[in-house]
C-alpha atoms as a PDB file:
ATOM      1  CA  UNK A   1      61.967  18.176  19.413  1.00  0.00           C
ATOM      2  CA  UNK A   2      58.642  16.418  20.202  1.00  0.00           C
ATOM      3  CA  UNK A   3      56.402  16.467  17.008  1.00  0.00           C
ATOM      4  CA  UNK A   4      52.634  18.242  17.829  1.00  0.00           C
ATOM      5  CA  UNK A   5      49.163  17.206  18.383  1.00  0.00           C
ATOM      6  CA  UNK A   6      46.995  20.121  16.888  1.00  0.00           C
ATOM      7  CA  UNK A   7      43.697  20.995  18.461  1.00  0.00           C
ATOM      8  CA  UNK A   8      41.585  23.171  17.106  1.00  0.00           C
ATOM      9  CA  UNK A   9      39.445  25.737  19.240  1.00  0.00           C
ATOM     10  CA  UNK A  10      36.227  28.025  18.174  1.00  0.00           C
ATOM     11  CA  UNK A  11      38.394  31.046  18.710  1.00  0.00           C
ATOM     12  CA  UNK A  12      38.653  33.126  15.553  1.00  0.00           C
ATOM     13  CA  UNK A  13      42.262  34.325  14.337  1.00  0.00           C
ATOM     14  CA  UNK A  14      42.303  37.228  11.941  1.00  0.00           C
ATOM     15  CA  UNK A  15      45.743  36.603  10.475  1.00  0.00           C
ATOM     16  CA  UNK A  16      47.210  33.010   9.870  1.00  0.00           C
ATOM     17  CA  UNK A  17      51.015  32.439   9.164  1.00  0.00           C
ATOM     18  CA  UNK A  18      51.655  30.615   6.116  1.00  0.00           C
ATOM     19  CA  UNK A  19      55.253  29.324   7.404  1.00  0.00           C
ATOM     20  CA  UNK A  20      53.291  27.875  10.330  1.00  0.00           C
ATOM     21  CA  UNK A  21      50.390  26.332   8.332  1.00  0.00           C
ATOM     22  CA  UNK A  22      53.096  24.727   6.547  1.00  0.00           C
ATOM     23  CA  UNK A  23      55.337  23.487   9.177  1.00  0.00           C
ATOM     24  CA  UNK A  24      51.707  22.436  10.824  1.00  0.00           C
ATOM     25  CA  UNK A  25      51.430  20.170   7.705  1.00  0.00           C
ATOM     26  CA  UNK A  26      54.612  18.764   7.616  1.00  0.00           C
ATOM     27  CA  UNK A  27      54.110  17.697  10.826  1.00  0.00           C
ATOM     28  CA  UNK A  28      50.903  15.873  10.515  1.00  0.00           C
ATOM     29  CA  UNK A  29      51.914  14.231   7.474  1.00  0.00           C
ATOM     30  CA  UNK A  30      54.744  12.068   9.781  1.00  0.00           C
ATOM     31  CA  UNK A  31      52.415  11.244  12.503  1.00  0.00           C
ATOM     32  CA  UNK A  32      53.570   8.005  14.273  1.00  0.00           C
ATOM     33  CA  UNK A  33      53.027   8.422  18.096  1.00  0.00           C
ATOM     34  CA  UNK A  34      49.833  10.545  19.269  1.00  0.00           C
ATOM     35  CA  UNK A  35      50.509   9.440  22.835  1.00  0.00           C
ATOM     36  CA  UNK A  36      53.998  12.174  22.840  1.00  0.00           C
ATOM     37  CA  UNK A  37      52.927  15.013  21.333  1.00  0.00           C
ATOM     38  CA  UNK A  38      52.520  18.087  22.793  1.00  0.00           C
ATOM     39  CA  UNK A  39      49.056  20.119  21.629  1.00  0.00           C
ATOM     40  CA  UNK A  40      48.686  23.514  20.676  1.00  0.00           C
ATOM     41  CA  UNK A  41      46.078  25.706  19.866  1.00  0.00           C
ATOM     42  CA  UNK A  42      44.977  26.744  15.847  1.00  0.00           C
ATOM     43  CA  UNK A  43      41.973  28.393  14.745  1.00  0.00           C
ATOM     44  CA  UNK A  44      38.782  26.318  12.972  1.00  0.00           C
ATOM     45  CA  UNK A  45      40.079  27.759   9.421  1.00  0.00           C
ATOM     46  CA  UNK A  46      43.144  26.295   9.801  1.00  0.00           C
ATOM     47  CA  UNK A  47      42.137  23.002  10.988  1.00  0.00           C
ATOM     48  CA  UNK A  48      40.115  22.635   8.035  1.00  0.00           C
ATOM     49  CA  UNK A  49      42.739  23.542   5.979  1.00  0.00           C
ATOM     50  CA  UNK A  50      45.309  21.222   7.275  1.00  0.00           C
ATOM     51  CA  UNK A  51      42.329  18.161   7.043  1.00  0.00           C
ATOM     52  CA  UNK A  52      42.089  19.133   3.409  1.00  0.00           C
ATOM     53  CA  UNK A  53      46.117  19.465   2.760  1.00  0.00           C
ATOM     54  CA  UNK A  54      45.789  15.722   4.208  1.00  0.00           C
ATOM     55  CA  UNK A  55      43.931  14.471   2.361  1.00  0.00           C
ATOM     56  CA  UNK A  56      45.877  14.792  -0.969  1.00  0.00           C
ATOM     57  CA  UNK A  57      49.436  13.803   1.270  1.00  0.00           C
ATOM     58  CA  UNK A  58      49.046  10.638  -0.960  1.00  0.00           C
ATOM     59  CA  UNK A  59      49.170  11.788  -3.926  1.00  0.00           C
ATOM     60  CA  UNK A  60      51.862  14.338  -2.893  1.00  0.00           C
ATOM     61  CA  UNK A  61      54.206  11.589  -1.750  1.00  0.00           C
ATOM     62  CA  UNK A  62      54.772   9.630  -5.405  1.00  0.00           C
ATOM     63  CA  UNK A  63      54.142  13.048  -7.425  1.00  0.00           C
ATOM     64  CA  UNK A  64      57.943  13.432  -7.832  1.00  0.00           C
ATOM     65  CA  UNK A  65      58.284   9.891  -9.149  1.00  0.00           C
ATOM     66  CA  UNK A  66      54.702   8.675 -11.013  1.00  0.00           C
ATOM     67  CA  UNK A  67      56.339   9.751 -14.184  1.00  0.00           C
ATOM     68  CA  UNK A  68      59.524  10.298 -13.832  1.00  0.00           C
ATOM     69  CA  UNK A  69      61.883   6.356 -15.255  1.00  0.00           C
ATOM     70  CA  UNK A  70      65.461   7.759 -14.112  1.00  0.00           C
ATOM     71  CA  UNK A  71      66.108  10.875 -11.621  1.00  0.00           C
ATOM     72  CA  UNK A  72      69.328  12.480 -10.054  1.00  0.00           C
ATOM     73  CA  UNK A  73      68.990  13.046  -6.592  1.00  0.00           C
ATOM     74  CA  UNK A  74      70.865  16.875  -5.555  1.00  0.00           C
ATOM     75  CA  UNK A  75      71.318  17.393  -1.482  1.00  0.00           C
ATOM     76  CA  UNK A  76      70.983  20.045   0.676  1.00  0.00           C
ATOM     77  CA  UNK A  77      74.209  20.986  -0.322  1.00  0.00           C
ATOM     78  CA  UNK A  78      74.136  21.471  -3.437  1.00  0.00           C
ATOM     79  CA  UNK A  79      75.502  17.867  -4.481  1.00  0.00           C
ATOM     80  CA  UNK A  80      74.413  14.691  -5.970  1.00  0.00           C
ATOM     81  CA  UNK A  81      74.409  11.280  -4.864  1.00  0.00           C
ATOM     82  CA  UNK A  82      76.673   9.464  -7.123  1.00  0.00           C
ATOM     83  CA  UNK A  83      76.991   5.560  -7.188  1.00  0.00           C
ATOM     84  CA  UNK A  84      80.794   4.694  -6.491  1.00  0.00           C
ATOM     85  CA  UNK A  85      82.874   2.637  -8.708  1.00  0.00           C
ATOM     86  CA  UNK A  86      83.614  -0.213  -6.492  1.00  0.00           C
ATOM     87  CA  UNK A  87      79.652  -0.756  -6.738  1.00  0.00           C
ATOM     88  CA  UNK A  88      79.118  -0.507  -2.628  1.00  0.00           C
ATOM     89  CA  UNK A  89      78.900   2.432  -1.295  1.00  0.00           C
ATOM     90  CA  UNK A  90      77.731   5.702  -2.305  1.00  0.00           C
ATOM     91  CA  UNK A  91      78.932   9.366  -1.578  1.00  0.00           C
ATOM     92  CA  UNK A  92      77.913  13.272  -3.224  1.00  0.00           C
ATOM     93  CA  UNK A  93      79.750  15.343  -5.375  1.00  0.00           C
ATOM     94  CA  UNK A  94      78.947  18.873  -7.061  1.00  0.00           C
ATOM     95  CA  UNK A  95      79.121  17.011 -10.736  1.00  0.00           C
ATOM     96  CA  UNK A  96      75.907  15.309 -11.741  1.00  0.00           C
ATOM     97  CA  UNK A  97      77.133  14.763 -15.079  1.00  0.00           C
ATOM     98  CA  UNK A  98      78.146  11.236 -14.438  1.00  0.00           C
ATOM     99  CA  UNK A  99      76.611   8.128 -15.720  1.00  0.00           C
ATOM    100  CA  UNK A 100      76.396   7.010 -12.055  1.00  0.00           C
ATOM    101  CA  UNK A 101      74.587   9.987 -11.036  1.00  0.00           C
ATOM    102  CA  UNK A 102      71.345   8.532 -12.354  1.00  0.00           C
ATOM    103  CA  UNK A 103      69.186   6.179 -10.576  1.00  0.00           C
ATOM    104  CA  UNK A 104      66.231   3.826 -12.128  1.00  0.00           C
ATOM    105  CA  UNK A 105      63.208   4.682 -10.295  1.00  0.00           C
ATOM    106  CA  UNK A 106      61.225   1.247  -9.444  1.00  0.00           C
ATOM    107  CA  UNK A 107      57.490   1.693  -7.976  1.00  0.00           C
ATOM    108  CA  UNK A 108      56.445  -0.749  -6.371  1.00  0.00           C
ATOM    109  CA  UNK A 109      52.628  -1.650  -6.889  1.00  0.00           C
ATOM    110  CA  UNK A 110      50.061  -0.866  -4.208  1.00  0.00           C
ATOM    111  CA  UNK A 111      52.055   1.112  -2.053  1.00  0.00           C
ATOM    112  CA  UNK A 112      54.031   4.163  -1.422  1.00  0.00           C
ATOM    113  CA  UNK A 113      57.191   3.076  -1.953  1.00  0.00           C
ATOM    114  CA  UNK A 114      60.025   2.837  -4.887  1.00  0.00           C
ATOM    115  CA  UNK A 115      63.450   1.195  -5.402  1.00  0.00           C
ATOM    116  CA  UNK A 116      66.454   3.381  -6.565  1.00  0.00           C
ATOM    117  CA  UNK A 117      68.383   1.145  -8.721  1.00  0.00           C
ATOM    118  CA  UNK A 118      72.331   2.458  -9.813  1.00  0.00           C
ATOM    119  CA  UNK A 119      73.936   2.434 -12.655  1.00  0.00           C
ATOM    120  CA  UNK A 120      75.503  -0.786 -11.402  1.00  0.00           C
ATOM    121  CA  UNK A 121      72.474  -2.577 -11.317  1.00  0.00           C
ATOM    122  CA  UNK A 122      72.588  -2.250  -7.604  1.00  0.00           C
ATOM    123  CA  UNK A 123      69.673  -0.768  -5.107  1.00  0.00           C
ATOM    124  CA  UNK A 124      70.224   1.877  -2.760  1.00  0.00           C
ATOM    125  CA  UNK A 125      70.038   0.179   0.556  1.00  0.00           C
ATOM    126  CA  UNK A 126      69.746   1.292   4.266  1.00  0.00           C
ATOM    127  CA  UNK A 127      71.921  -0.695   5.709  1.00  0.00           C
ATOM    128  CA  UNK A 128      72.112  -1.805   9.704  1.00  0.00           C
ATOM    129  CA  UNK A 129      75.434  -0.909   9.988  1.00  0.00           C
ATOM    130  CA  UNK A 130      76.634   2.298  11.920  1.00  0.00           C
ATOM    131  CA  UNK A 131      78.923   4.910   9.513  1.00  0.00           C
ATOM    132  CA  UNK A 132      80.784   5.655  12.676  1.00  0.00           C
ATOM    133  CA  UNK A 133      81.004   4.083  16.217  1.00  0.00           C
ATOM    134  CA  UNK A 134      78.635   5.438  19.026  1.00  0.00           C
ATOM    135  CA  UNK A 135      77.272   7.768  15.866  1.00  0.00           C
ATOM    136  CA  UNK A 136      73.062   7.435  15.079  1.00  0.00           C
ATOM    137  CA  UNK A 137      73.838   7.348  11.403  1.00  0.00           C
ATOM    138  CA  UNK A 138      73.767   4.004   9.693  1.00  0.00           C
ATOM    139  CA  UNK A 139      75.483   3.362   6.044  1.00  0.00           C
ATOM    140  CA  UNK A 140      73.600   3.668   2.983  1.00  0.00           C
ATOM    141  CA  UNK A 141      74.916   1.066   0.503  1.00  0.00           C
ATOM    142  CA  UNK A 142      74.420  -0.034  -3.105  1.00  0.00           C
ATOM    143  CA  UNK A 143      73.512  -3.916  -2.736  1.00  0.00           C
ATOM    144  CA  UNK A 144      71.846  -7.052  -4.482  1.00  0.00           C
ATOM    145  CA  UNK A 145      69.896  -8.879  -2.592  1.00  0.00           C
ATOM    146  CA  UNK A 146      69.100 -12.239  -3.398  1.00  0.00           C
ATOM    147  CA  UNK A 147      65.736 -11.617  -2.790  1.00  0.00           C
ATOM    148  CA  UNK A 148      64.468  -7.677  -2.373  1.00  0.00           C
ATOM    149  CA  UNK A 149      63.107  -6.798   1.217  1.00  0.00           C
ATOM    150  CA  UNK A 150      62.472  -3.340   3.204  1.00  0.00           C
ATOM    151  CA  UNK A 151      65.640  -2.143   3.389  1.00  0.00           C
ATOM    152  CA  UNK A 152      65.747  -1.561  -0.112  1.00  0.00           C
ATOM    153  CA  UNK A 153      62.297   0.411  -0.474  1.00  0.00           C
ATOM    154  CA  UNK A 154      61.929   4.056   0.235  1.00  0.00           C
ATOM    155  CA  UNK A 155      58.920   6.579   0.593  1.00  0.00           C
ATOM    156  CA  UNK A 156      59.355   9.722  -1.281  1.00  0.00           C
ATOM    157  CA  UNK A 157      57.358  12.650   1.149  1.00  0.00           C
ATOM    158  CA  UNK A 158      57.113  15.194  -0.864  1.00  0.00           C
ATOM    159  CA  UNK A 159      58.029  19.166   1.212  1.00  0.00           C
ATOM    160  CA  UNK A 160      57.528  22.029  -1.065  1.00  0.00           C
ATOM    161  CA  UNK A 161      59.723  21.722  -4.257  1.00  0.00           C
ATOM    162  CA  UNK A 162      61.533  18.751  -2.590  1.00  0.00           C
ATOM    163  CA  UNK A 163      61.056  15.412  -1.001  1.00  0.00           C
ATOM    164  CA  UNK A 164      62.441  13.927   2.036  1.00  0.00           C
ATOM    165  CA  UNK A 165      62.880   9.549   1.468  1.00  0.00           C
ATOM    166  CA  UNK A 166      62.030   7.696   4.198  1.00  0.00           C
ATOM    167  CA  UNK A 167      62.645   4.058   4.961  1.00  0.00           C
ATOM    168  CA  UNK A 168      60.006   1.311   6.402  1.00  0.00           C
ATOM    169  CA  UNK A 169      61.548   2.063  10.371  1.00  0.00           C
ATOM    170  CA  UNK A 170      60.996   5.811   9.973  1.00  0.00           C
ATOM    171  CA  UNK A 171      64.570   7.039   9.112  1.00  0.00           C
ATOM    172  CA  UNK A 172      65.271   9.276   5.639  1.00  0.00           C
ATOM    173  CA  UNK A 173      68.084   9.321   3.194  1.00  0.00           C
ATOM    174  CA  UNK A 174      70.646  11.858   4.547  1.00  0.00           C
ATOM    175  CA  UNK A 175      73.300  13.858   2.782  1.00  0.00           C
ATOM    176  CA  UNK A 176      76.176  15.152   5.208  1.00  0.00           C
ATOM    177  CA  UNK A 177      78.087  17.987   5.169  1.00  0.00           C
ATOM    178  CA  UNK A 178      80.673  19.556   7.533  1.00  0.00           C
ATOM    179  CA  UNK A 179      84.254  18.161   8.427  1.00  0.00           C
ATOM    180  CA  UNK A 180      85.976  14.914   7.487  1.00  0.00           C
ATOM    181  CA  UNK A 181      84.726  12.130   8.152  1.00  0.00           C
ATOM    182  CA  UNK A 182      81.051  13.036   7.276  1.00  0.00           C
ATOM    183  CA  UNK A 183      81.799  15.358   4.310  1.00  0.00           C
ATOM    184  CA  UNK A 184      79.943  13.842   1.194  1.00  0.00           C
ATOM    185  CA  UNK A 185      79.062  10.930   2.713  1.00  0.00           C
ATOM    186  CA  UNK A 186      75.771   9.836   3.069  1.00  0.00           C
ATOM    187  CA  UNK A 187      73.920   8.334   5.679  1.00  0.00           C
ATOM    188  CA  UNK A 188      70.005   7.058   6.798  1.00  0.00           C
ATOM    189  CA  UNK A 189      69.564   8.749  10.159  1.00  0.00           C
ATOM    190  CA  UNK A 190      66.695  11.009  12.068  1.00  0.00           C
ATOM    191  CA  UNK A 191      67.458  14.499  12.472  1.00  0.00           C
ATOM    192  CA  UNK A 192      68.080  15.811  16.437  1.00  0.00           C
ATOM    193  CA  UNK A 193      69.451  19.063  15.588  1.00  0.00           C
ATOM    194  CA  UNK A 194      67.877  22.120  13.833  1.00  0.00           C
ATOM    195  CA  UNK A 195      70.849  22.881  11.956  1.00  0.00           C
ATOM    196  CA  UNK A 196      70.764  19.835  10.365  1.00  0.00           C
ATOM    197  CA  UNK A 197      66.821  19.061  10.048  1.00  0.00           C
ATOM    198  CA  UNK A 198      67.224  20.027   6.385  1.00  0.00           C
ATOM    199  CA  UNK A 199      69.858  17.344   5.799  1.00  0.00           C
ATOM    200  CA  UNK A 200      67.450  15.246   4.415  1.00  0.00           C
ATOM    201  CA  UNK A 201      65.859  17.608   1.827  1.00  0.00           C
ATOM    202  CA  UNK A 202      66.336  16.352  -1.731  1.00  0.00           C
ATOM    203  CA  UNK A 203      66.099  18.159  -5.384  1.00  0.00           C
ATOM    204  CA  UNK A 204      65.101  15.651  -7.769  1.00  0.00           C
ATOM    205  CA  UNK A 205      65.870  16.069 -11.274  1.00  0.00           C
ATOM    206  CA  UNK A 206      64.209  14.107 -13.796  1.00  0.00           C
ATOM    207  CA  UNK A 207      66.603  12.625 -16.516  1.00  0.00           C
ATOM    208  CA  UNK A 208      64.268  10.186 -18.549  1.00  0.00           C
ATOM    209  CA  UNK A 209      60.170  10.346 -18.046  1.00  0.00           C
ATOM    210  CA  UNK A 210      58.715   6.644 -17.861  1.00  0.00           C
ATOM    211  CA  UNK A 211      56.994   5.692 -21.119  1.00  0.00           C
ATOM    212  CA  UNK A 212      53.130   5.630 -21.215  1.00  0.00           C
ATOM    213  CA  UNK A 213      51.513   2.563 -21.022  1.00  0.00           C
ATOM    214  CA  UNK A 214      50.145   1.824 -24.359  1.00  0.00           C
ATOM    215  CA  UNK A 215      47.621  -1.023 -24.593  1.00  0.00           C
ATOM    216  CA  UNK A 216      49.044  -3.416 -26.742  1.00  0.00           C
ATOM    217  CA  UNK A 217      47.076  -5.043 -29.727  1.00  0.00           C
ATOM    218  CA  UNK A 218      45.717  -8.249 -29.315  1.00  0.00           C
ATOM    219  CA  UNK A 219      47.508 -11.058 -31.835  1.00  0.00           C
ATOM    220  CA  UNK A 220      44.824 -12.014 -34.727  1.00  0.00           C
ATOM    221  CA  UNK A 221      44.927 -16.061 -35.048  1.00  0.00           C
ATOM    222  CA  UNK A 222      46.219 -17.421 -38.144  1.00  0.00           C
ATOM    223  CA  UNK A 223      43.918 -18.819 -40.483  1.00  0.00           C
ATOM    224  CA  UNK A 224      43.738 -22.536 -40.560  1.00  0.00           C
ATOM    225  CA  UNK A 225      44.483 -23.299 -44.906  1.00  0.00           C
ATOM    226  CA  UNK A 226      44.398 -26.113 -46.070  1.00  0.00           C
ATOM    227  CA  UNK A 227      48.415 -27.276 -47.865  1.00  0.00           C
ATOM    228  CA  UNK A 228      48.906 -26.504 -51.882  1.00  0.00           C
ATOM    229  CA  UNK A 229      45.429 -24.748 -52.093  1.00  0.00           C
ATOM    230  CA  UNK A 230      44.851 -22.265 -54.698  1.00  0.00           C
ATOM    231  CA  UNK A 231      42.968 -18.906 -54.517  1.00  0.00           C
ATOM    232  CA  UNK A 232      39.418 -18.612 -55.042  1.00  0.00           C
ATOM    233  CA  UNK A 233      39.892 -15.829 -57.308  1.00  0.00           C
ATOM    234  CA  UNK A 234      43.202 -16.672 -59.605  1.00  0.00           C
ATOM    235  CA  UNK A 235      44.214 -13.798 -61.639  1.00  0.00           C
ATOM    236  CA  UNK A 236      44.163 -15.071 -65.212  1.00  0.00           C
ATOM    237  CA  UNK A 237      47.211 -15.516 -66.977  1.00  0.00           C
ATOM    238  CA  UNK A 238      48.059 -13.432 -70.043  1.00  0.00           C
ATOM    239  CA  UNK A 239      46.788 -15.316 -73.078  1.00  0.00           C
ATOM    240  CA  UNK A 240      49.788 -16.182 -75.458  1.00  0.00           C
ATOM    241  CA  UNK A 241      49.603 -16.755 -79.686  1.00  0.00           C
ATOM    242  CA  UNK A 242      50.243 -20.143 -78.948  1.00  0.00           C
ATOM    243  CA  UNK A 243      47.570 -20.892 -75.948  1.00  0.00           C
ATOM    244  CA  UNK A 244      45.083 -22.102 -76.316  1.00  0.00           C
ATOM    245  CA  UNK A 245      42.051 -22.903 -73.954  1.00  0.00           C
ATOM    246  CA  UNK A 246      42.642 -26.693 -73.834  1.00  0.00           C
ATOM    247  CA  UNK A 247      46.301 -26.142 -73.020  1.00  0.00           C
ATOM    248  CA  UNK A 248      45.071 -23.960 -70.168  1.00  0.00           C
ATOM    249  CA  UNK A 249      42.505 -26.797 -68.635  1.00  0.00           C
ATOM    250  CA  UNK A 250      45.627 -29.091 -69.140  1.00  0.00           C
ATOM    251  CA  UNK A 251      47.747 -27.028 -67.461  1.00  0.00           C
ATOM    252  CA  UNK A 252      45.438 -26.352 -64.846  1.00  0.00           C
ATOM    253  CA  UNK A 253      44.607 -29.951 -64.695  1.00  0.00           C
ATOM    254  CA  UNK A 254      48.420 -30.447 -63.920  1.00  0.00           C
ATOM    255  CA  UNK A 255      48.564 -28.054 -61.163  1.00  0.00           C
ATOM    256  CA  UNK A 256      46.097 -30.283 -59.431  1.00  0.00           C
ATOM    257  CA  UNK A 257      47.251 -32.141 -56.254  1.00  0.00           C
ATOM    258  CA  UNK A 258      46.540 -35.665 -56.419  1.00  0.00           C
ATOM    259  CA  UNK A 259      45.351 -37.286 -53.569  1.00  0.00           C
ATOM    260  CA  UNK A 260      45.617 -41.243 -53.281  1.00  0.00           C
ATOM    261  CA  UNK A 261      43.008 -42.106 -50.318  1.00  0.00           C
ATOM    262  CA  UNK A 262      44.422 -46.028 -50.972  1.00  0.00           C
ATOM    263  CA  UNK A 263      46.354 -47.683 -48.291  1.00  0.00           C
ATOM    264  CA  UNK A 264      50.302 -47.484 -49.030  1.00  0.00           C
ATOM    265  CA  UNK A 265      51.072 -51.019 -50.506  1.00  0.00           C
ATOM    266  CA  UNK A 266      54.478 -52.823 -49.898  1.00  0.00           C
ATOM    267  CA  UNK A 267      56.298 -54.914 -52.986  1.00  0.00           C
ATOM    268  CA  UNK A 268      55.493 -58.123 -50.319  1.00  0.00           C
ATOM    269  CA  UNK A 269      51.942 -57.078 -50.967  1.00  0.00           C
ATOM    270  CA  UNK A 270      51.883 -56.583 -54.369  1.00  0.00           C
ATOM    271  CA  UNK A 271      53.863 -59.823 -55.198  1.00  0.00           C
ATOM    272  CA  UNK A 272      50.947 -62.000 -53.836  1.00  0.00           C
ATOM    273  CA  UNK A 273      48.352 -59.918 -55.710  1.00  0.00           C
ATOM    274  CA  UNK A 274      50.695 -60.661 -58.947  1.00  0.00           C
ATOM    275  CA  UNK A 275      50.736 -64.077 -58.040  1.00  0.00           C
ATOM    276  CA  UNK A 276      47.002 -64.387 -57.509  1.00  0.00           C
ATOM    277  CA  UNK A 277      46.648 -62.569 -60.808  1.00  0.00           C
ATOM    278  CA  UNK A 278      48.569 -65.287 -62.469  1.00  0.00           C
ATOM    279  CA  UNK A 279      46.895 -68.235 -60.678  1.00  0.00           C
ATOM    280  CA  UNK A 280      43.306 -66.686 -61.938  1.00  0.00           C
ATOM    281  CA  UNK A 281      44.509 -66.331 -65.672  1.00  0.00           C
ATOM    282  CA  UNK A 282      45.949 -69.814 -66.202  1.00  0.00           C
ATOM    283  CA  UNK A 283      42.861 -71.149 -64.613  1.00  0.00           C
ATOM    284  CA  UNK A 284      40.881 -69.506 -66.972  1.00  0.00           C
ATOM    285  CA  UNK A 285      43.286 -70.127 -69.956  1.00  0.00           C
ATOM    286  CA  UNK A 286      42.811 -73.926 -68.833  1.00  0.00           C
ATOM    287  CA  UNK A 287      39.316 -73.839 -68.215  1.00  0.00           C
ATOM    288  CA  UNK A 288      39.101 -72.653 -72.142  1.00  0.00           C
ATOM    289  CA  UNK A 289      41.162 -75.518 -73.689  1.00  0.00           C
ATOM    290  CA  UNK A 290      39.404 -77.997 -71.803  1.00  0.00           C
ATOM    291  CA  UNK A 291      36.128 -76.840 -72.993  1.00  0.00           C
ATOM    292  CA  UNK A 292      37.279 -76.613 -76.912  1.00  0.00           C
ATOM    293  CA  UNK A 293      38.930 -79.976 -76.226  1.00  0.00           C
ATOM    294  CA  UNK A 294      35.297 -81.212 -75.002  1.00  0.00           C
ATOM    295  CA  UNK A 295      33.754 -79.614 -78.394  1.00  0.00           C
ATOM    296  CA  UNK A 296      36.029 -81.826 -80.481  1.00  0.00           C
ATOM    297  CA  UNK A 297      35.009 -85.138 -78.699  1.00  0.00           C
ATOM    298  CA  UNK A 298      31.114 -84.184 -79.371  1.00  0.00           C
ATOM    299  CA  UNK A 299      31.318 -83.218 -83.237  1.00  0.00           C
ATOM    300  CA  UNK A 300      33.402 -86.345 -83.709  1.00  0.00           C
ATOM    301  CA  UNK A 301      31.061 -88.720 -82.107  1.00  0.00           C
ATOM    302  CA  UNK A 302      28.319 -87.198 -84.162  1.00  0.00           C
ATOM    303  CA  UNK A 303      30.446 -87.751 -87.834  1.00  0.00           C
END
């Protein structure tokens, strides 16, 4: 069934069906070729309706999911999608209980879209290939890409209480029922039928709500102190009998770092200063006895 262009005329309608201001809504919201539809007429009320419904399809799209960290998806049936153990595929089943029943919700920034990530570690993936041959529906897959494209992003429209997920080429997450071999398998297709339009109608059930982003407090730097510094106001120590306030300077004194601002010397180094040392004393020592030997020669000249 062709989707349809609505055109609004200046004829006023007393009575407006809600069913069809809905399904009018639903339609618009999946607009994606003008050129095939197929107008018909609603009054000026409605139309202004619908462009105000519109308007807010946005925000109805990632309601389900803004808040919500891990969800279980339920199906038209009555059934959720549950991860399967061999981490590949994925298939319903009435018991949501499971561990693999839940799915980490991923939203990715600046767009519509989210990533449904398993219990596995896995992301649910619309796959190319077809679930049966000469059938329109394709295999939906749990996969790791080595690097994440399209096929693992999907857009939650939201439809009354439910939402229908949509991939980038315009196909939504389908949960089949009927006969073997489609019974509780699921698939990424486009409805044809009317029987099976609601097929791709999910519940969503929110297990764990994402946590709030709390601004987080900036680091203070660590003050710069200097090594072996002491505080510039010491508690004093208790005062024994036997202190005294010189024994406290000394002790205080003691605590003291000492700092030598002198070059380290080497025993090479200090040997020649020894040496020099020496040299300068017997100089001196020599210097003496040759002036006391100088003395004598003068007071014995003069007897």
């Amino acid at each position: 069934m062709a989707p349809l262009r609505v055109i609004y005329t200046t004829h006023k309608h007393k009575h407006v069906d809600f069913n069809q201001l809905y399904t009018l809504f639903s339609i618009l919201i999946n607009i994606n070729h003008p050129s095939s539809f197929s107008p018909i007429i609603v009054s000026n009320s409605l139309h202004r309706i619908l462009t105000s419904l519109l308007s807010q399809s946005t925000l109805l799209k990632m309601e389900f999911f803004q808040k919500a960290k891990v969800v279980r998806l339920r199906s038209y049936h009555d059934k959720y999608m549950l991860a399967d153990e061999n981490q590949e595929t994925v298939f319903q089943d009435r018991n949501g209980c499971y561990n693999n029943a839940k799915w980490t919700v991923e939203i990715i920034e600046n767009s519509n879209f989210i990533r449904l990530k398993s219990c596995y570690g896995k992301y649910l993936t619309a796959s190319n290939m077809p679930f049966i041959l000469r059938g329109t529906g394709k295999k939906v897959l749990q996969t790791l890409p080595s690097r994440l494209n399209s096929s693992v992003e999907w857009e939650p429209i939201r439809e009354g209480v439910q939402v229908r997920l949509r991939t980038r080429y315009g196909q939504y997450l389908r949960g089949n029922g009927g006969l073997p071999p489609w019974r509780n398998t699921i698939t990424h297709d486009v409805p044809h039928r009317t029987s099976t339009a609601n097929w791709i109608l999910w519940d969503v059930d929110i297990v764990e709500l994402r946590p709030q982003n709390q601004q987080k407090p900036r680091p203070r730097p660590t003050p710069i102190t200097p090594p072996n510094t002491r505080s510039l106001n010491p508690t004093p120590p208790e005062l024994s009998p036997s202190s005294s306030p010189s024994a406290m300077m000394i002790s205080d004194m003691d605590s003291l770092v000492k700092i030598d601002l002198r070059s380290p010397t080497t025993p090479e180094v200090r040997h020649i200063k020894l040496r020099k040392k020496n040299k300068l004393k017997a100089t001196f020592i020599i210097t003496l006895l040759s002036l006391k030997s100088n003395m004598r020669l003068k007071k014995m000249k003069i007897d």
